[in-house]
Protein backbone atom coordinates (compact mmCIF):
# COMPACT_ATOMS: atom_id res chain seq x y z
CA UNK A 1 -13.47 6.53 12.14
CA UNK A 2 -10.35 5.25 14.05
CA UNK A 3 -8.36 8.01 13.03
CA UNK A 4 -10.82 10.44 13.66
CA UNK A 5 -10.80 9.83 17.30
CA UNK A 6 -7.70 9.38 17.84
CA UNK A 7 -6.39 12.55 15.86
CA UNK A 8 -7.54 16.35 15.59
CA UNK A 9 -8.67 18.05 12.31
CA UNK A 10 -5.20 20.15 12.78
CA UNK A 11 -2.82 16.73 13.28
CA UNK A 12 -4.72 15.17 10.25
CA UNK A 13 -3.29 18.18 7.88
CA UNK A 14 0.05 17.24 8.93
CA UNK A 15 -0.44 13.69 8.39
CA UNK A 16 0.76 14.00 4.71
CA UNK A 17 4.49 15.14 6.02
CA UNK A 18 4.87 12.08 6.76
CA UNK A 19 5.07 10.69 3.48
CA UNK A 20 8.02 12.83 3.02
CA UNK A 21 9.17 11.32 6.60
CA UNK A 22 9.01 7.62 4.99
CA UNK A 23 11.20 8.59 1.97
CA UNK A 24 13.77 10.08 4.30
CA UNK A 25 13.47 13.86 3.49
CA UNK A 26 13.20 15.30 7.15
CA UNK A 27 14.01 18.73 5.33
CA UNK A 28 11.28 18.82 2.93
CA UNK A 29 8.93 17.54 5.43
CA UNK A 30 9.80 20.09 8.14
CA UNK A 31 9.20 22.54 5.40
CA UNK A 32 5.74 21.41 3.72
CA UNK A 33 4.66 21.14 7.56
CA UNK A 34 5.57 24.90 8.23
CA UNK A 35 3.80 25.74 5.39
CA UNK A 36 1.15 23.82 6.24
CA UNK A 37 0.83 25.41 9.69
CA UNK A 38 1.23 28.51 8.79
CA UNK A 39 -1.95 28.66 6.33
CA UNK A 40 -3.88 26.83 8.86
CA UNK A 41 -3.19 29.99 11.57
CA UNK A 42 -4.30 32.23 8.51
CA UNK A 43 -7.86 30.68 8.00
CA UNK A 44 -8.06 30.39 11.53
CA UNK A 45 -7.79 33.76 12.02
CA UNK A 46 -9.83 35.06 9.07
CA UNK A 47 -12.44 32.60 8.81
CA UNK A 48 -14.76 34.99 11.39
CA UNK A 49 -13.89 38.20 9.22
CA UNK A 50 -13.42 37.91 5.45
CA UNK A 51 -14.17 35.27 3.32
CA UNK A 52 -11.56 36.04 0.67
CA UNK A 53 -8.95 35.30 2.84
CA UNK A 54 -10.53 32.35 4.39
CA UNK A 55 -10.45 30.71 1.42
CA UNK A 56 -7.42 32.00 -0.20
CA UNK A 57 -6.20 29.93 3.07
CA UNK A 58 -8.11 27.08 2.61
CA UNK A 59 -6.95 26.45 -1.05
CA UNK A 60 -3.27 26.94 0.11
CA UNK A 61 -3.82 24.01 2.11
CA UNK A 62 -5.27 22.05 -0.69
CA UNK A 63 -2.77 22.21 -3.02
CA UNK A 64 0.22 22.22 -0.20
CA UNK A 65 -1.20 18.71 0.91
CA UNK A 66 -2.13 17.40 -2.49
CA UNK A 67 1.58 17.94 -3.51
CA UNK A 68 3.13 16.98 -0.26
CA UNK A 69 0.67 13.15 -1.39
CA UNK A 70 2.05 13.52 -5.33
CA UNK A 71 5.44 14.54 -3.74
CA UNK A 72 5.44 11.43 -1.89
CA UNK A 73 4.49 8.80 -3.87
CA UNK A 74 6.53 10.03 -6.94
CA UNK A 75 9.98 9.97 -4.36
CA UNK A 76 8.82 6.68 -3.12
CA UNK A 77 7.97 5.05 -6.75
CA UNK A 78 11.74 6.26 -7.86
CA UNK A 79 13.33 4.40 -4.43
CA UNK A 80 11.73 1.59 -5.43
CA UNK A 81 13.06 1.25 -9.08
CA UNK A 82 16.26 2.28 -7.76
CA UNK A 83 16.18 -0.76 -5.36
CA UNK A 84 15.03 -2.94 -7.95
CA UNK A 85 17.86 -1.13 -9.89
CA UNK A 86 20.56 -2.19 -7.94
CA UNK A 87 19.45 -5.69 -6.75
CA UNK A 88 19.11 -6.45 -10.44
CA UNK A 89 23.08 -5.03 -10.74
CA UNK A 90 21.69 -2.61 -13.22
CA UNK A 91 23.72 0.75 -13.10
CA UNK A 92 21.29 3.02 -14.95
């Protein structure tokens, strides 16, 4: 509910990005955002006229934001062990 006012539908598909943000990869969030934007402009402008395409769109988006989350949290889970990593003076 906080969120919700404060953000539109179309800034809460780009939310995600910033995962990729966090972890310090500009480049692959620029990217997943593009992508993201792009398939966004396609259901917009073929949810009034075919269906097929609609949700061709609409599962792009899925699995482009459920792999910019996995994406995410797999890059930030391998920081971490390589902090703990080096703190511990490990080298592997």
């Amino acid at each position: 509910p906080l969120f919700s006012a404060a953000l539109s539908s179309n800034e809460i598909l780009l939310l995600p990005s910033l995962g990729q943000i966090y972890n310090k990869k500009i480049f692959k969030s620029f990217i997943m955002s593009s992508m993201k934007a792009y398939w966004l402009i396609e259901y917009k402008r073929s949810k009034d006229f075919d269906i097929k395409d609609r949700n061709r769109s609409l599962w792009w988006l899925l699995g482009l934001t459920l792999y910019g989350i996995a994406d995410a949290y797999v890059d930030a889970q391998f920081a971490q062990k390589e902090k703990n990593n080096n703190d511990n003076g490990d080298d592997k």
